[in-house]
C-alpha atoms as a PDB file:
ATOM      1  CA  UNK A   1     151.022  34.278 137.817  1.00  0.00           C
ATOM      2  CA  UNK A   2     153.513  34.573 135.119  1.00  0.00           C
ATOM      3  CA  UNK A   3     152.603  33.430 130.983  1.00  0.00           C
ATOM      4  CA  UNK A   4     156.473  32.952 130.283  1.00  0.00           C
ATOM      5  CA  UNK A   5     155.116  32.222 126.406  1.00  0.00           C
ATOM      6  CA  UNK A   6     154.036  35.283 126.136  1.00  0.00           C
ATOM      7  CA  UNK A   7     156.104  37.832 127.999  1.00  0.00           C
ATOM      8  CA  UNK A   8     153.310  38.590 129.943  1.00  0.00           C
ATOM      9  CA  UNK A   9     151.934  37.847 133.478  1.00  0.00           C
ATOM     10  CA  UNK A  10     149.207  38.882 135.609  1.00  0.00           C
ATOM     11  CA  UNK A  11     149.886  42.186 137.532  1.00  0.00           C
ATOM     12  CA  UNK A  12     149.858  45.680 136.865  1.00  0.00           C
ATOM     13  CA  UNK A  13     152.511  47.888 135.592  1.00  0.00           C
ATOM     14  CA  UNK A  14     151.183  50.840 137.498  1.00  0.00           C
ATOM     15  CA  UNK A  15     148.874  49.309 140.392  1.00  0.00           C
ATOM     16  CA  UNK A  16     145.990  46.857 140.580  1.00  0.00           C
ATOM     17  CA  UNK A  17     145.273  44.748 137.877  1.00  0.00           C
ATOM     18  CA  UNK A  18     141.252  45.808 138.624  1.00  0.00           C
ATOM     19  CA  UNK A  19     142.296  49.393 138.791  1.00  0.00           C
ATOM     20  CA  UNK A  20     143.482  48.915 134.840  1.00  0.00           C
ATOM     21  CA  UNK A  21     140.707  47.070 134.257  1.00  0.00           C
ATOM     22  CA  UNK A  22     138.047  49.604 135.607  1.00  0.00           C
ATOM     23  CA  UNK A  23     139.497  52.266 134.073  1.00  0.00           C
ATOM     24  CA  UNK A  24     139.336  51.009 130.329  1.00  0.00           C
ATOM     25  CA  UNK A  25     135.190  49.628 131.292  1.00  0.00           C
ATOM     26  CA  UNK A  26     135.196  53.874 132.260  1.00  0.00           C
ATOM     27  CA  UNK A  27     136.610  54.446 128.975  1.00  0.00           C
ATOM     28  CA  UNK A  28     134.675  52.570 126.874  1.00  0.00           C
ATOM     29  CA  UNK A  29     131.544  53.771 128.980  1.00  0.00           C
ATOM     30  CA  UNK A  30     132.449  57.042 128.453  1.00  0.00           C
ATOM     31  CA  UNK A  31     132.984  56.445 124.160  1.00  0.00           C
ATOM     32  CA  UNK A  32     129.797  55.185 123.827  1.00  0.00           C
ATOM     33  CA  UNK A  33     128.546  58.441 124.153  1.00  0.00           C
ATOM     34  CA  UNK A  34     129.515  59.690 120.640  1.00  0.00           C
ATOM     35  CA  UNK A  35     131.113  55.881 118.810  1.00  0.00           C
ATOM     36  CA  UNK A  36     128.802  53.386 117.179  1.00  0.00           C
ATOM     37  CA  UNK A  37     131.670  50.918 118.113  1.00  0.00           C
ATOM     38  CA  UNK A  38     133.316  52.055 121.606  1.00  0.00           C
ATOM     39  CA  UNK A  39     135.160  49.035 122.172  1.00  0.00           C
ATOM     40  CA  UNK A  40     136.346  48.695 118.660  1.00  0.00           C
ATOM     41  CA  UNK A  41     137.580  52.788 119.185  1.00  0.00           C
ATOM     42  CA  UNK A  42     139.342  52.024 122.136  1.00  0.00           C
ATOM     43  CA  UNK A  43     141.122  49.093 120.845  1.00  0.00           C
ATOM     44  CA  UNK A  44     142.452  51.083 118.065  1.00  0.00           C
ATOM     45  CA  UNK A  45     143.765  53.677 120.474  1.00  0.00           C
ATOM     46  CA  UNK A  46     144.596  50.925 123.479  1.00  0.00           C
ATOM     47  CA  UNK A  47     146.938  49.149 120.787  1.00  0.00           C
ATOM     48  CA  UNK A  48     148.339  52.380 118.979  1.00  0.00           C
ATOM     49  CA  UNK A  49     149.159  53.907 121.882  1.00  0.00           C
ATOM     50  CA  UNK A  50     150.050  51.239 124.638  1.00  0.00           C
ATOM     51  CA  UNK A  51     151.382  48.937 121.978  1.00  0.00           C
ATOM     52  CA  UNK A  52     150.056  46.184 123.744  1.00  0.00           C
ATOM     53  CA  UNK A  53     146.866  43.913 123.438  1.00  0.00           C
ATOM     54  CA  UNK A  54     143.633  45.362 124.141  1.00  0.00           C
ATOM     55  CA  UNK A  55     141.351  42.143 124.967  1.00  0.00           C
ATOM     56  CA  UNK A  56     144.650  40.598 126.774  1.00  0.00           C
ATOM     57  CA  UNK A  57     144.866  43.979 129.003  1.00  0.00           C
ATOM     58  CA  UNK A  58     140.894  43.364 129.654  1.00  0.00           C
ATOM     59  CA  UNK A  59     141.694  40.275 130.897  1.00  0.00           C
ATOM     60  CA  UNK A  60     144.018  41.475 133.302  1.00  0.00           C
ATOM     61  CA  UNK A  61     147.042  39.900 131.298  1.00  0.00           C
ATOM     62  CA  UNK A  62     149.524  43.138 130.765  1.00  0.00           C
ATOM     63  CA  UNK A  63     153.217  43.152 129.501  1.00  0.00           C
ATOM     64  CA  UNK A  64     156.269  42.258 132.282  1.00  0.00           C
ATOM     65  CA  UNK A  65     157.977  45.687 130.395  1.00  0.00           C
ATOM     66  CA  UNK A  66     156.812  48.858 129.053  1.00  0.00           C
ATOM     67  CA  UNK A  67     155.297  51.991 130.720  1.00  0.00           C
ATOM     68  CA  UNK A  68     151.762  51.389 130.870  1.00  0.00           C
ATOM     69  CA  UNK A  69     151.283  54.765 132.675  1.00  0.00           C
ATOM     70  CA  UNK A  70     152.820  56.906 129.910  1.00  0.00           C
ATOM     71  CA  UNK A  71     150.446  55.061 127.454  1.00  0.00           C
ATOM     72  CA  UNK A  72     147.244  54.911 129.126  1.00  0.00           C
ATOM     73  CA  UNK A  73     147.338  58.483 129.499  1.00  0.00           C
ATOM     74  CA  UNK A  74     147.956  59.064 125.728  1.00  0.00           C
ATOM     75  CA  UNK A  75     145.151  56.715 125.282  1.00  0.00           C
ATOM     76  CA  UNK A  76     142.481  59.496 127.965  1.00  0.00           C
ATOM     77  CA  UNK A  77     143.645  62.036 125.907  1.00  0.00           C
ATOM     78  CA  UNK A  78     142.846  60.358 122.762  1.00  0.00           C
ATOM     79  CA  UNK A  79     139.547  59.550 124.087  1.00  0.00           C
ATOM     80  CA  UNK A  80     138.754  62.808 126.074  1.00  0.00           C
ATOM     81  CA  UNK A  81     139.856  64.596 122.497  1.00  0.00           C
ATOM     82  CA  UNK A  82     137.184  62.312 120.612  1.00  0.00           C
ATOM     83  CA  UNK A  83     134.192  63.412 123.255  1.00  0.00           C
ATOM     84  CA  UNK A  84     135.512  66.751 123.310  1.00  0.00           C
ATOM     85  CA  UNK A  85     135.273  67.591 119.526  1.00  0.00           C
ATOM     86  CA  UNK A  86     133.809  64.016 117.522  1.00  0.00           C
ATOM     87  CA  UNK A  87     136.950  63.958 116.018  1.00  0.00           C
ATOM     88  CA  UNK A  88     137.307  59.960 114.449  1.00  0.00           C
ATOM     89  CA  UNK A  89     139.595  58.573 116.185  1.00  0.00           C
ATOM     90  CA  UNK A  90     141.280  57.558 113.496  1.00  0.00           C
ATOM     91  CA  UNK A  91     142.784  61.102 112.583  1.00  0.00           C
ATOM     92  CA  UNK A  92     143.592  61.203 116.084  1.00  0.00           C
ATOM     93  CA  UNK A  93     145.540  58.544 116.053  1.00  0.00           C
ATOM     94  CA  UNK A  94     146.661  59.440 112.753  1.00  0.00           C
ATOM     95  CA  UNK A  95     146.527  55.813 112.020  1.00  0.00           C
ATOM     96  CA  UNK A  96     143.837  53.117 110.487  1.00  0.00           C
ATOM     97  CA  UNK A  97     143.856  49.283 109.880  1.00  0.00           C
ATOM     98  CA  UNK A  98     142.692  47.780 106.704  1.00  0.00           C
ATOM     99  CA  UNK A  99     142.865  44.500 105.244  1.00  0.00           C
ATOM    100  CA  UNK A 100     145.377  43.489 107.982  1.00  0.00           C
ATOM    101  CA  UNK A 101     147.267  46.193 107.391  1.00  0.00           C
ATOM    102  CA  UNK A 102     148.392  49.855 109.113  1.00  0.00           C
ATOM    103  CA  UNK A 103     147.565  52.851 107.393  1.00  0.00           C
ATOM    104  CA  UNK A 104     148.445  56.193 108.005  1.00  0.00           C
ATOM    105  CA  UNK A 105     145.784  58.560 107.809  1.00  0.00           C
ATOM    106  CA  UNK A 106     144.698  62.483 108.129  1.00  0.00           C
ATOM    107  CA  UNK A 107     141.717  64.293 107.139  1.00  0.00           C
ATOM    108  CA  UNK A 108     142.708  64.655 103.116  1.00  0.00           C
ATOM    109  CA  UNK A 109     141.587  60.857 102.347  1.00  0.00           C
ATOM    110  CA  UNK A 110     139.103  58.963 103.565  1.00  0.00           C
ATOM    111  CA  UNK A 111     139.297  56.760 106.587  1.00  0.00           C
ATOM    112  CA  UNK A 112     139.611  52.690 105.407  1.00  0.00           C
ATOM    113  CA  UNK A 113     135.971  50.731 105.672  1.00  0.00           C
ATOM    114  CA  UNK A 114     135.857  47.357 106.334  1.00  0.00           C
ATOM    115  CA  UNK A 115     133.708  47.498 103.537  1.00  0.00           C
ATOM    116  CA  UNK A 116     136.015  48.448 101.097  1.00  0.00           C
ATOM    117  CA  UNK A 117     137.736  45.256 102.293  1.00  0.00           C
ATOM    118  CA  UNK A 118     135.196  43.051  99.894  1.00  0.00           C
ATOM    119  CA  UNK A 119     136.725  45.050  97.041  1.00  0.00           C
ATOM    120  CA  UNK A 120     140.099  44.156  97.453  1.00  0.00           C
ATOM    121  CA  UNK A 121     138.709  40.399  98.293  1.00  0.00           C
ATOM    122  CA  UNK A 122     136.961  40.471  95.101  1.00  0.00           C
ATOM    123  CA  UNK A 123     140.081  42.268  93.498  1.00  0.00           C
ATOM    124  CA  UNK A 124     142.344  39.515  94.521  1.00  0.00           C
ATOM    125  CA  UNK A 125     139.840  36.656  93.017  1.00  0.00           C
ATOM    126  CA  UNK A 126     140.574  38.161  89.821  1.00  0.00           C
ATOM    127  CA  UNK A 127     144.286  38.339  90.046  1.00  0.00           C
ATOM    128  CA  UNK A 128     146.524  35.045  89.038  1.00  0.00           C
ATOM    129  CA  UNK A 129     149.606  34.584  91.750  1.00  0.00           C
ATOM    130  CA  UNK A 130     152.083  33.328  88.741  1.00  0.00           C
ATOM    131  CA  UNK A 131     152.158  36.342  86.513  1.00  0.00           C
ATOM    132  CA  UNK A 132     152.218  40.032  85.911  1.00  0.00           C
ATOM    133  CA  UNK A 133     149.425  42.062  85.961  1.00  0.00           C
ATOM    134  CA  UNK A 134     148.637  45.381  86.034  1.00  0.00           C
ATOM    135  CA  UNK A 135     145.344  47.437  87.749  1.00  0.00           C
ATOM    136  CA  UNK A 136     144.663  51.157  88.325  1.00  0.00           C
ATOM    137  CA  UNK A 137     142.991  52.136  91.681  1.00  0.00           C
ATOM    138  CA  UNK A 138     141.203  54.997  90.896  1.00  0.00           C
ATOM    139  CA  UNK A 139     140.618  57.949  93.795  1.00  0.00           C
ATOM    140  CA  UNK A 140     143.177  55.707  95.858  1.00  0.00           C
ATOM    141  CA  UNK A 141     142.823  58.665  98.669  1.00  0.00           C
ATOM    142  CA  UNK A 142     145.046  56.740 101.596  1.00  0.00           C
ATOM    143  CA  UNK A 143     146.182  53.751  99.072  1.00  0.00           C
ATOM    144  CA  UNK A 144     144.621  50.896 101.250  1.00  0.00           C
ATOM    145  CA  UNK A 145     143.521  49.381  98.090  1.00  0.00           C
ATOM    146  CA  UNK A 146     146.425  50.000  95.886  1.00  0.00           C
ATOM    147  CA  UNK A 147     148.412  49.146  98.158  1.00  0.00           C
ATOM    148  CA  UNK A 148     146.643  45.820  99.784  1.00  0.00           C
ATOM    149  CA  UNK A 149     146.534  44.466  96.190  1.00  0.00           C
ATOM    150  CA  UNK A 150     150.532  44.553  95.968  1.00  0.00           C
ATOM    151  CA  UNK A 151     151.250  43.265  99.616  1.00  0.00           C
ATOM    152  CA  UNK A 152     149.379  40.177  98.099  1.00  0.00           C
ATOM    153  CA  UNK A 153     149.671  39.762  94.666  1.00  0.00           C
ATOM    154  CA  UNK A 154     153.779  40.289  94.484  1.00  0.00           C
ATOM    155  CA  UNK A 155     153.519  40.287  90.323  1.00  0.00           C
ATOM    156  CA  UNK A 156     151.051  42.754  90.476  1.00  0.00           C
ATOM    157  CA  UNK A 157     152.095  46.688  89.237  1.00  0.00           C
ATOM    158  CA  UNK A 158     149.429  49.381  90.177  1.00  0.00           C
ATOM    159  CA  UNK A 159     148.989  52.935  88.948  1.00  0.00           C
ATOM    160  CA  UNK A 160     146.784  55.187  91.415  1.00  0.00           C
ATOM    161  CA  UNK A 161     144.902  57.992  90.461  1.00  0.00           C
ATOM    162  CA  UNK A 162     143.338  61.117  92.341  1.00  0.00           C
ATOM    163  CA  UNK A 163     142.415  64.926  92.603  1.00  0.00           C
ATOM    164  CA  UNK A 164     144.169  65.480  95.376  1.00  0.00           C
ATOM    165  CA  UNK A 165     147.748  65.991  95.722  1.00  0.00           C
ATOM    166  CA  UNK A 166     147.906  65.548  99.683  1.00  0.00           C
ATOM    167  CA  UNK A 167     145.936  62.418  99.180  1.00  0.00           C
ATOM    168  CA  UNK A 168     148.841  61.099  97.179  1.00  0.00           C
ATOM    169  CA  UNK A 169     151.444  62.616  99.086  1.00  0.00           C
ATOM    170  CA  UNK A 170     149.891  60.363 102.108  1.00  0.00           C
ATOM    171  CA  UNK A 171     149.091  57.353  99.666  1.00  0.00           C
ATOM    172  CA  UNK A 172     153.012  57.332  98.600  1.00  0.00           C
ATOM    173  CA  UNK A 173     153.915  57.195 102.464  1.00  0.00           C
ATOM    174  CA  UNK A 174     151.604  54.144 103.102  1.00  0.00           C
ATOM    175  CA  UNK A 175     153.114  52.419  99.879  1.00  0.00           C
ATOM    176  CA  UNK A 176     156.465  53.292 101.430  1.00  0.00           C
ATOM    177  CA  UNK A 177     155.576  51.488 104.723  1.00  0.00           C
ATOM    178  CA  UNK A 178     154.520  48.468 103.077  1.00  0.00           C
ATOM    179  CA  UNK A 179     157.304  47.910 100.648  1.00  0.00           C
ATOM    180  CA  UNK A 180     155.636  48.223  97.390  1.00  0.00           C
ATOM    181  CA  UNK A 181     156.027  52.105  96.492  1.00  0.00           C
ATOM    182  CA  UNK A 182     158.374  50.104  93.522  1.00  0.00           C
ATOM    183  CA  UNK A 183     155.154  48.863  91.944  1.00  0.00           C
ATOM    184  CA  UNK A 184     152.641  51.356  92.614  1.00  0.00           C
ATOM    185  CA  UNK A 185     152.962  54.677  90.232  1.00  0.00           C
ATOM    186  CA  UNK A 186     150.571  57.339  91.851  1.00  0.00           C
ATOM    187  CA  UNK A 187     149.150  59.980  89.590  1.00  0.00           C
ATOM    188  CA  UNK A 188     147.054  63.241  89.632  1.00  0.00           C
ATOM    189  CA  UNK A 189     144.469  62.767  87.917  1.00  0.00           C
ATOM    190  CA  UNK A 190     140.505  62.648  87.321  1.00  0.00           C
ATOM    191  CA  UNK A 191     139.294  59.165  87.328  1.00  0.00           C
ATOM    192  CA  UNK A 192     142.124  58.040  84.282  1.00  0.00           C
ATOM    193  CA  UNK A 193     142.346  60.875  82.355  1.00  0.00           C
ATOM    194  CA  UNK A 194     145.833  60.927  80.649  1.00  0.00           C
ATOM    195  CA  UNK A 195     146.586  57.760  81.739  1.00  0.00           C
ATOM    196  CA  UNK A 196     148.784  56.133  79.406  1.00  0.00           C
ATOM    197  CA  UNK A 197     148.006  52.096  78.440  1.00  0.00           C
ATOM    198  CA  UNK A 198     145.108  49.169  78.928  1.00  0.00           C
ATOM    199  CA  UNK A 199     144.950  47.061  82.002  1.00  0.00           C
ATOM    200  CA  UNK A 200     144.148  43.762  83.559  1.00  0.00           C
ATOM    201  CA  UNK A 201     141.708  44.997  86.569  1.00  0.00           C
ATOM    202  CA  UNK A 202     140.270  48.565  87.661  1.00  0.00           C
ATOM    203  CA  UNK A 203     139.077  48.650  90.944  1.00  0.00           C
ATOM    204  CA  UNK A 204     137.501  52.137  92.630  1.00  0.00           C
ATOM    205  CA  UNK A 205     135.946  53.179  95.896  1.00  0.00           C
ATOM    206  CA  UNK A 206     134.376  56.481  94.249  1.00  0.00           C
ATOM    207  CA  UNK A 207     132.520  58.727  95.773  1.00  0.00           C
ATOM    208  CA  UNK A 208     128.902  57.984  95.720  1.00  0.00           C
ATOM    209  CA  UNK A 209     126.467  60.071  98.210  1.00  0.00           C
ATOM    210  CA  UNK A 210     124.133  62.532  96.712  1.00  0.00           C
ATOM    211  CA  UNK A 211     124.973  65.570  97.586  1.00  0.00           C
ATOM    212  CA  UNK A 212     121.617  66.536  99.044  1.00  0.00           C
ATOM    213  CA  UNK A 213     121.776  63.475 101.973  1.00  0.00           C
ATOM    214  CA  UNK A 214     125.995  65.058 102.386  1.00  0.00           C
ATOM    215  CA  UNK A 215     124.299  67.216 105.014  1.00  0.00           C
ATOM    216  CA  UNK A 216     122.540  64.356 106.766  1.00  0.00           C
ATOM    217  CA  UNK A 217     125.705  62.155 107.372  1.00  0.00           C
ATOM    218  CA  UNK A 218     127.774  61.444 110.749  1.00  0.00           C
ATOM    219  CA  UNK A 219     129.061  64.270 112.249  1.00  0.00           C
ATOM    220  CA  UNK A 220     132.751  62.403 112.300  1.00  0.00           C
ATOM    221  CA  UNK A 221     131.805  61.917 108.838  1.00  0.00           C
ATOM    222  CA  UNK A 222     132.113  65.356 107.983  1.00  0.00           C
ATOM    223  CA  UNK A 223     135.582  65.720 108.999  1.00  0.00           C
ATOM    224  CA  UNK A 224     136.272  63.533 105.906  1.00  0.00           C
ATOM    225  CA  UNK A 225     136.979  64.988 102.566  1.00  0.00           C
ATOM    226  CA  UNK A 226     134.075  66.127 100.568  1.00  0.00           C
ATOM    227  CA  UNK A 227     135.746  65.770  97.384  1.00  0.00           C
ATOM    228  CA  UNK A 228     135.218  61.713  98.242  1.00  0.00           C
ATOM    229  CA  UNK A 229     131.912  61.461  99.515  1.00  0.00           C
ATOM    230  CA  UNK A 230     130.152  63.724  97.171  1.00  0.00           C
ATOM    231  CA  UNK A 231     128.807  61.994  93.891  1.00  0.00           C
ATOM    232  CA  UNK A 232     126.659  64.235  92.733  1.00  0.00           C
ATOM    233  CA  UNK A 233     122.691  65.260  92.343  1.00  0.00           C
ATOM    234  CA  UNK A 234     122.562  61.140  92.534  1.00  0.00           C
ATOM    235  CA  UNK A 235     125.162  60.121  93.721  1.00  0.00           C
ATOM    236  CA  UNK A 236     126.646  58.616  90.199  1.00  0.00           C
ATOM    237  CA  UNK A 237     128.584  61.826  88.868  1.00  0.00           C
ATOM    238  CA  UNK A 238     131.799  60.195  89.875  1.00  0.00           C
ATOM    239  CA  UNK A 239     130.756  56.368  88.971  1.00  0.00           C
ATOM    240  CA  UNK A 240     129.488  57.390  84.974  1.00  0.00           C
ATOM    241  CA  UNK A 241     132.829  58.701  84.499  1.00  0.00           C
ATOM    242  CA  UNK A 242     134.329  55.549  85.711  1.00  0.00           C
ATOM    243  CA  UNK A 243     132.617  53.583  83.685  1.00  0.00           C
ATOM    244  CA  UNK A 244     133.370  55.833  80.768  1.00  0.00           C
ATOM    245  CA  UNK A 245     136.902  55.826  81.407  1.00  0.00           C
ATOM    246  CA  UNK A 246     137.159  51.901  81.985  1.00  0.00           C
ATOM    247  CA  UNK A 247     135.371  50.607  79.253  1.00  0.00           C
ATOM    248  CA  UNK A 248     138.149  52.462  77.230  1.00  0.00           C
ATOM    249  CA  UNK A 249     140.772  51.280  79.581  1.00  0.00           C
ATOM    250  CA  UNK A 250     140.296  47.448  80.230  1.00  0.00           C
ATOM    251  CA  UNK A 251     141.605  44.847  78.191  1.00  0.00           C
ATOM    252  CA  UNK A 252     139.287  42.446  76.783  1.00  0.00           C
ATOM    253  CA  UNK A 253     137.237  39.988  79.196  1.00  0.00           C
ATOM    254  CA  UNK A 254     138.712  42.483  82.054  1.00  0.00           C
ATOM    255  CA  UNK A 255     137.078  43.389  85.123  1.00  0.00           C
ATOM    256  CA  UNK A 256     135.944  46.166  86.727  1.00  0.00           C
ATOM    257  CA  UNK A 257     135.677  45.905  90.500  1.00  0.00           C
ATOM    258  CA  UNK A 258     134.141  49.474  92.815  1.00  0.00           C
ATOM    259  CA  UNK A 259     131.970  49.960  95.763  1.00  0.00           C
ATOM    260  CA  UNK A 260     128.982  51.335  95.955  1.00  0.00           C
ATOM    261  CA  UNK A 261     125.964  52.248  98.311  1.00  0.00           C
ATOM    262  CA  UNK A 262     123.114  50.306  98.823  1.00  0.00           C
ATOM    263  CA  UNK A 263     121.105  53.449  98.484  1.00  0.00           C
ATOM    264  CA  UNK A 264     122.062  54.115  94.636  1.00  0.00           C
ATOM    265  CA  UNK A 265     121.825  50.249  93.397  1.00  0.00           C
ATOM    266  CA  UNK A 266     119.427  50.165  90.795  1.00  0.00           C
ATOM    267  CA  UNK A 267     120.240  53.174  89.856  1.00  0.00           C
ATOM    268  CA  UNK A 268     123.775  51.830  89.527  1.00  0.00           C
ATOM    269  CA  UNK A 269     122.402  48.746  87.837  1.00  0.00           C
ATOM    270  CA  UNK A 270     120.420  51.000  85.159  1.00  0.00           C
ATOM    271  CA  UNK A 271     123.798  52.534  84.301  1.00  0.00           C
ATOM    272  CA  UNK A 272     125.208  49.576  84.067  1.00  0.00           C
ATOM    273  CA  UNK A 273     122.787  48.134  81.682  1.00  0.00           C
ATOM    274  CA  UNK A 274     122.459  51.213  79.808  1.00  0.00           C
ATOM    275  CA  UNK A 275     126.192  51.221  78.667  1.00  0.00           C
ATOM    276  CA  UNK A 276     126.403  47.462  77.940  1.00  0.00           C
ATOM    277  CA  UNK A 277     128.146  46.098  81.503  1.00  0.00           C
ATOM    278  CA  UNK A 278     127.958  42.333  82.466  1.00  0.00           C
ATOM    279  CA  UNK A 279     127.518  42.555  86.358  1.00  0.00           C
ATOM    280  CA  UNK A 280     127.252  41.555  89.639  1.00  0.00           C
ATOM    281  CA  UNK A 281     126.274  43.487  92.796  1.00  0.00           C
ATOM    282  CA  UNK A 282     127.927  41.461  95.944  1.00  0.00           C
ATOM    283  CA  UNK A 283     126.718  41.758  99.470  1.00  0.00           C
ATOM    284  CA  UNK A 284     128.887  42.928 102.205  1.00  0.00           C
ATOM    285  CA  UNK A 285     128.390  40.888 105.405  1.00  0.00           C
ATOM    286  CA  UNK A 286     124.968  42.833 106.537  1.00  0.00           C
ATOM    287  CA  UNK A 287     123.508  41.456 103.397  1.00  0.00           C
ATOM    288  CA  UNK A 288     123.452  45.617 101.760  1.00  0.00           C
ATOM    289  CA  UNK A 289     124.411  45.196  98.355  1.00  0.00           C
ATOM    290  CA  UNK A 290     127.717  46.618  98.286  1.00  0.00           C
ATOM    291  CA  UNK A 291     130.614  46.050  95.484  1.00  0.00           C
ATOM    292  CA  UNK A 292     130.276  46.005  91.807  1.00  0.00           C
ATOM    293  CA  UNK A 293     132.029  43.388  89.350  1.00  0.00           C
ATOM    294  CA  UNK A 294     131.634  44.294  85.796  1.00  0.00           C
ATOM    295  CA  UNK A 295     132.918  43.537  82.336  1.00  0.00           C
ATOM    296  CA  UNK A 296     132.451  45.533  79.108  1.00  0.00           C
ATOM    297  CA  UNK A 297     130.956  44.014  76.054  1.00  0.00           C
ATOM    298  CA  UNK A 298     131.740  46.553  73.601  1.00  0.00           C
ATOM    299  CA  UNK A 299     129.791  44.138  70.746  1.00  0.00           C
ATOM    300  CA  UNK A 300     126.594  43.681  71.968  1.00  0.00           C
ATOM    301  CA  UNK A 301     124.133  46.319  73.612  1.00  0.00           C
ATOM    302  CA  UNK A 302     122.007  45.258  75.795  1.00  0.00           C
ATOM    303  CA  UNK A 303     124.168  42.268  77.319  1.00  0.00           C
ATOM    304  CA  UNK A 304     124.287  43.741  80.992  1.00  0.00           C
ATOM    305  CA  UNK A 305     120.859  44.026  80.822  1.00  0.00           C
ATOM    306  CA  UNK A 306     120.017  40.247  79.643  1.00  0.00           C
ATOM    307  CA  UNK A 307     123.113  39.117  82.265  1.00  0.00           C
ATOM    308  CA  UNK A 308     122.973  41.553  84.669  1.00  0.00           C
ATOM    309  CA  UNK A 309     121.225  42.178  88.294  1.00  0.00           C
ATOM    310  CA  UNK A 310     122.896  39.206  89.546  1.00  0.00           C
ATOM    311  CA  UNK A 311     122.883  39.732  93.674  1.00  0.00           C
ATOM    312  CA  UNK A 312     124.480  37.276  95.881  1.00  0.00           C
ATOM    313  CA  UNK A 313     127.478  36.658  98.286  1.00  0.00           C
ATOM    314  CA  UNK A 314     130.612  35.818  97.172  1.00  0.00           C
END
């Protein structure tokens, strides 16, 4: 049976059609072992690697070209790797998706949340399609927000900020790929110091666990960088800086746009009060409250705190 739409038809490249099929059920068996998401693992590595559809090959529906031998066995030794050692997959890969795009990735930045996704959603609420405008991502570690921002907001000019040089160097790459290292200026630097002019929108993914729970996390967690998970005693260190740093930063009526934990909220929302923010705290999609939006009213203490502890969706 041949789907002459899609290149595709119903056989296998190297055998059986069931023989394919068993053989990804073993591997997603097997993943479930050590991933929270097997299926969602081996679709990363299935599509990487085989360059082909992962629910499509499921169904039995595989390419009429291409060497699905060669890439299935890249895609065992992914997944044998992963058992072997709980190394993400995504550093295996060396490769994560975000916001519908491909990111490279290694073990100096962070690996790209689908939660981090509702700060660029938010981010791009706040920014107008007709004219220029210009936001700092601050710790941009791989750039998937920086860089998300300028695939869809054209008029938009970015600096990014960070500690870490490797994080840029990897940052700069993923701008690169996406044709917008033109309008993205990357930096070295703590939160914004010694960066030079106001802007339009700051948007952050800081780090935010306390450093007492950092021994408590995933295992494939702590192959990420600590430098971006650790916050602190409670988990602010990172985020009162921010704040600091922004309300000196935005223009007027500007937003300020970061994610959080659910774990430090009210704390977060104390902070926020305490230093005169008007806020919201969005949800992410489990209902956890997730992302900060927050203006500065540098006239009138007290205004987060009369306007503030707003919690909803959307």
């Amino acid at each position: 049976m041949t789907y002459p739409e899609t290149g595709r038809e119903k056989i296998s490249a190297f055998g059986h059609v069931d023989a394919l099929r068993l053989k990804l059920n073993d591997l997603t068996y097997k993943l479930g072992a050590v991933a929270h998401n097997p299926d969602y693992e081996l679709k990363l590595a299935v599509e990487y690697l085989m360059r082909t559809d992962f629910w499509q090959l499921k169904a039995g529906i595989v390419p009429l070209n291409g060497d699905l031998q060669h890439g299935l066995r890249l895609v065992e030794k992914a997944v044998e790797l992963r058992l072997k050692t709980r190394f993400p997959i995504q550093y295996i890969l060396g490769r994560a998706p975000f916001f519908g795009l491909d990111f490279y990735v290694d073990q100096s930045v962070l690996i790209p949340r689908p939660e981090t996704e509702l700060v660029v959603e938010q981010a791009l609420s706040l920014i107008p399609e007709d004219r220029e405008f210009r936001c700092a991502d601050v710790g941009t570690g791989s750039g998937c927000i920086a860089v998300a921002i300028a695939v869809n907001r054209p008029l938009v000019r970015c600096v990014a900020t960070d500690i870490s040089e490797k994080a840029l160097a990897i940052a700069r790459k993923n701008a690169a790929k996406h044709g917008v290292d033109d309008r993205i200026d990357f930096l070295l630097a703590d939160v914004l110091d010694g960066v030079k002019g106001k802007f339009d929108l700051i948007v952050s993914n800081p780090p935010y666990v306390k450093t007492d729970e950092m021994r408590n996390l995933q295992v494939e967690v702590k192959f990420e960088p600590e430098e971006a998970l650790d916050g602190g005693e409670d988990g602010l260190k990172v985020i009162r800086k921010l704040l600091r740093d922004s309300g000196k930063k935005l223009k007027a009526e500007s937003h300020l746009v970061f994610e959080i934990s659910p774990m430090i909220a009210e704390a977060v929302a104390e902070l926020l009060e305490s230093e005169s923010w008007h806020y919201t705290i969005k949800e992410d999609y489990s209902g956890q409250a997730r992302v900060v939006v927050a203006t500065h009213n540098r006239e009138v203490s007290g205004f987060g705190k009369a306007l503030g502890k707003i919690f909803g969706k959307g």
